[in-house]
C-alpha atoms as a PDB file:
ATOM      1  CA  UNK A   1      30.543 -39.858  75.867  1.00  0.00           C
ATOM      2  CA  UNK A   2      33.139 -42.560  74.560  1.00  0.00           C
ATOM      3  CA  UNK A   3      33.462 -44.286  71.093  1.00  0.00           C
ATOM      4  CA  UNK A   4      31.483 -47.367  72.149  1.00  0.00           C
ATOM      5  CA  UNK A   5      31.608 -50.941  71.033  1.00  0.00           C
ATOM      6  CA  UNK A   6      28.436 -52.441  68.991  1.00  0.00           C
ATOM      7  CA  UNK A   7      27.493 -55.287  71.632  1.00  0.00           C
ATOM      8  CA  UNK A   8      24.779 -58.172  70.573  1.00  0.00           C
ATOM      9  CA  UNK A   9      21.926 -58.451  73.049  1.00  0.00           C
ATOM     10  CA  UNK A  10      23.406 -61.593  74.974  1.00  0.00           C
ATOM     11  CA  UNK A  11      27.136 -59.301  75.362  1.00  0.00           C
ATOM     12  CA  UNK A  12      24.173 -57.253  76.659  1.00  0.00           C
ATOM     13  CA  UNK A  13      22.981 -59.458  78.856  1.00  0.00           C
ATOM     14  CA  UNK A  14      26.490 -60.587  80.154  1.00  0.00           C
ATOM     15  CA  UNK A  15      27.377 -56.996  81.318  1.00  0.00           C
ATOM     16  CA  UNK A  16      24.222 -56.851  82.642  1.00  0.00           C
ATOM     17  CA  UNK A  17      24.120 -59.654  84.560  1.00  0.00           C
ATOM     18  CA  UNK A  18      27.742 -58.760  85.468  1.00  0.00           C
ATOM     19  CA  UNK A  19      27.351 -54.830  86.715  1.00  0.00           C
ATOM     20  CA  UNK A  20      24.073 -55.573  88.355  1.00  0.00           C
ATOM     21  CA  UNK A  21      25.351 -57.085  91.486  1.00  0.00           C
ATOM     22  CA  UNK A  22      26.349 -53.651  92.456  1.00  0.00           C
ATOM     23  CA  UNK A  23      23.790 -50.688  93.544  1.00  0.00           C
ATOM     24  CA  UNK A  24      22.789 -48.392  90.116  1.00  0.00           C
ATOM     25  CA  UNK A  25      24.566 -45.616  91.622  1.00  0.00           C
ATOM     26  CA  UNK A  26      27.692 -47.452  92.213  1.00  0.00           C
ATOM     27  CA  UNK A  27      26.987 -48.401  88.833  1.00  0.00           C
ATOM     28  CA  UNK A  28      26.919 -44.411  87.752  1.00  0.00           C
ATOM     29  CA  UNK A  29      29.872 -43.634  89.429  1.00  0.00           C
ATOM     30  CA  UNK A  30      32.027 -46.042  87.851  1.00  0.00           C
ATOM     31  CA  UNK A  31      30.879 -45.598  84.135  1.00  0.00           C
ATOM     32  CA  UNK A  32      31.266 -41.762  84.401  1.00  0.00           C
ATOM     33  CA  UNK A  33      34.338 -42.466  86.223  1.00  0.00           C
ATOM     34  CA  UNK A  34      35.434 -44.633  83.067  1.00  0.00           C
ATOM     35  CA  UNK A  35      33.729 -41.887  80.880  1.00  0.00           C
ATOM     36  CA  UNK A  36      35.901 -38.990  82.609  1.00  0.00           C
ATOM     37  CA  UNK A  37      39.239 -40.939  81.801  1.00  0.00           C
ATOM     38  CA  UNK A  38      41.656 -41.416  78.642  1.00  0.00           C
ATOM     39  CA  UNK A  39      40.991 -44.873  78.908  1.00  0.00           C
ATOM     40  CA  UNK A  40      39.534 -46.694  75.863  1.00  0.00           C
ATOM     41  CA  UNK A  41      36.117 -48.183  75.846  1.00  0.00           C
ATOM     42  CA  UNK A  42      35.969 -50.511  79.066  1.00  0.00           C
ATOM     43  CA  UNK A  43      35.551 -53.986  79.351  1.00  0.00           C
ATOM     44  CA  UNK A  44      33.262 -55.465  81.750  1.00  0.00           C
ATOM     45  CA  UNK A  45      35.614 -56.212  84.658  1.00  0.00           C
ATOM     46  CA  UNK A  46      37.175 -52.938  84.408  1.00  0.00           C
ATOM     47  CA  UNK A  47      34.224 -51.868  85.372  1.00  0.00           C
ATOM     48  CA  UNK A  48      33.380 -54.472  87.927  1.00  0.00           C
ATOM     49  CA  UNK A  49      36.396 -53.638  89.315  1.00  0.00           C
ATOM     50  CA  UNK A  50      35.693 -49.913  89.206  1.00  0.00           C
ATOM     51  CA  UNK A  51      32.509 -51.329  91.297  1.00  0.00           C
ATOM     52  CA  UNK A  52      33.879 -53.474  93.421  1.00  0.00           C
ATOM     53  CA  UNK A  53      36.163 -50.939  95.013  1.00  0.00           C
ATOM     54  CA  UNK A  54      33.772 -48.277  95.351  1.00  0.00           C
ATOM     55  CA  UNK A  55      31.649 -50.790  97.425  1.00  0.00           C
ATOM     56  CA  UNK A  56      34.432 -51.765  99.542  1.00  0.00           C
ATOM     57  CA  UNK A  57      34.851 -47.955 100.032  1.00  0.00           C
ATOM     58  CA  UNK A  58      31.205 -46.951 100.832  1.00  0.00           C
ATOM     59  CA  UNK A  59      30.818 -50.074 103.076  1.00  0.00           C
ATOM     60  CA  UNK A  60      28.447 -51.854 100.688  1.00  0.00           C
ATOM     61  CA  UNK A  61      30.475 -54.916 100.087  1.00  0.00           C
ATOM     62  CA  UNK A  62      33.128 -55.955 103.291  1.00  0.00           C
ATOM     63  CA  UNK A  63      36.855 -56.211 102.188  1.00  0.00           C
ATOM     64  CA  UNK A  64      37.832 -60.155 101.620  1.00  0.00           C
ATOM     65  CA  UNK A  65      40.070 -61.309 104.219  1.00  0.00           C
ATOM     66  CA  UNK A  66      43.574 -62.014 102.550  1.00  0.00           C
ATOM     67  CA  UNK A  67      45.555 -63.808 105.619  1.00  0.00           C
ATOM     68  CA  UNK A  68      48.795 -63.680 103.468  1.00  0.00           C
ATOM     69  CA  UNK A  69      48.996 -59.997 102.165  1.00  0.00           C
ATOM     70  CA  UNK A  70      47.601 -56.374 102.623  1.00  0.00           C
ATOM     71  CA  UNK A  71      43.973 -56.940 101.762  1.00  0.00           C
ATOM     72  CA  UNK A  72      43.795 -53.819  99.690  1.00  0.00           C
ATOM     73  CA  UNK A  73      45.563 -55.015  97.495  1.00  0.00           C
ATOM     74  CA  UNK A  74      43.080 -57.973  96.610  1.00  0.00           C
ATOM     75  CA  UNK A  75      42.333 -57.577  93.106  1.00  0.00           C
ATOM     76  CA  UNK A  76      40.648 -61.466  92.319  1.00  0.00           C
ATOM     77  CA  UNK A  77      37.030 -61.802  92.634  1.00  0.00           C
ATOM     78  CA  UNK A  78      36.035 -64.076  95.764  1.00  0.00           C
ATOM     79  CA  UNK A  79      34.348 -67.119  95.141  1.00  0.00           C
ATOM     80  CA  UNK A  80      30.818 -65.261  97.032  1.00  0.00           C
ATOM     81  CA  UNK A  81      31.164 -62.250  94.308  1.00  0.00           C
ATOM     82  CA  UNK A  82      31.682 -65.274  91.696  1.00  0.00           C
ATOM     83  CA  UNK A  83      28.411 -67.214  93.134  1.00  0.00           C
ATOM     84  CA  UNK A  84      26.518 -63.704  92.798  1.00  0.00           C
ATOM     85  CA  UNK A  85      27.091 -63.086  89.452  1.00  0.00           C
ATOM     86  CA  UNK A  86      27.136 -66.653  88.208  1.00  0.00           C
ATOM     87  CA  UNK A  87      23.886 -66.727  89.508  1.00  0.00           C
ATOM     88  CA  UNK A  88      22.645 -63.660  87.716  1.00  0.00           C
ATOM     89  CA  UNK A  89      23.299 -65.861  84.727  1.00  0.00           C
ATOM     90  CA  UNK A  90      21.227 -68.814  86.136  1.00  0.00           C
ATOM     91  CA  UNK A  91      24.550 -70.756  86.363  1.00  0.00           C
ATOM     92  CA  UNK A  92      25.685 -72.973  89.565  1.00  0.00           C
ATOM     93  CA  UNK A  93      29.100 -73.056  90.111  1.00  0.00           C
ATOM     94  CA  UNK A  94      30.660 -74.414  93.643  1.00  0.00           C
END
């Protein structure tokens, strides 16, 4: 639906590995969200972000806490969604 970007199979991977913490039709709604838009081809955490909210908003995923700020406006990964993906990629991080 977009111009798209030629990706090698480990960029596949990585976006892969990336989106697939979220549910497939989370997934759906934020690439035709992306797909419906002006915006240029995405890059992978505007669509994880894309994701990431529409969790939040279905219930799927809880809000982070964010003790010094309105926590919808919590825009950074949190180190649990970091773990997740990190170990999608077979990679331990703290």
């Amino acid at each position: 639906m977009k111009r798209t970007a030629s990706m090698t199979e480990t960029q596949l991977t990585a976006w892969h590995n990336v989106l697939g913490v979220f549910d497939t039709d989370i997934v759906n709604a934020a690439v035709l969200e992306m797909a419906l838009t002006e915006t240029r081809f995405p890059e992978v955490g505007d669509l994880f972000q894309i994701c990431r909210e529409k969790s939040f908003q279905t219930g799927r995923w809880e809000r982070p806490y964010s003790p010094n700020g309105n926590e919808k406006d919590v825009t950074k990964p949190t180190a649990s969604e970091i773990r997740a993906v990190a170990s999608r990629f077979g990679l331990a991080v703290p």
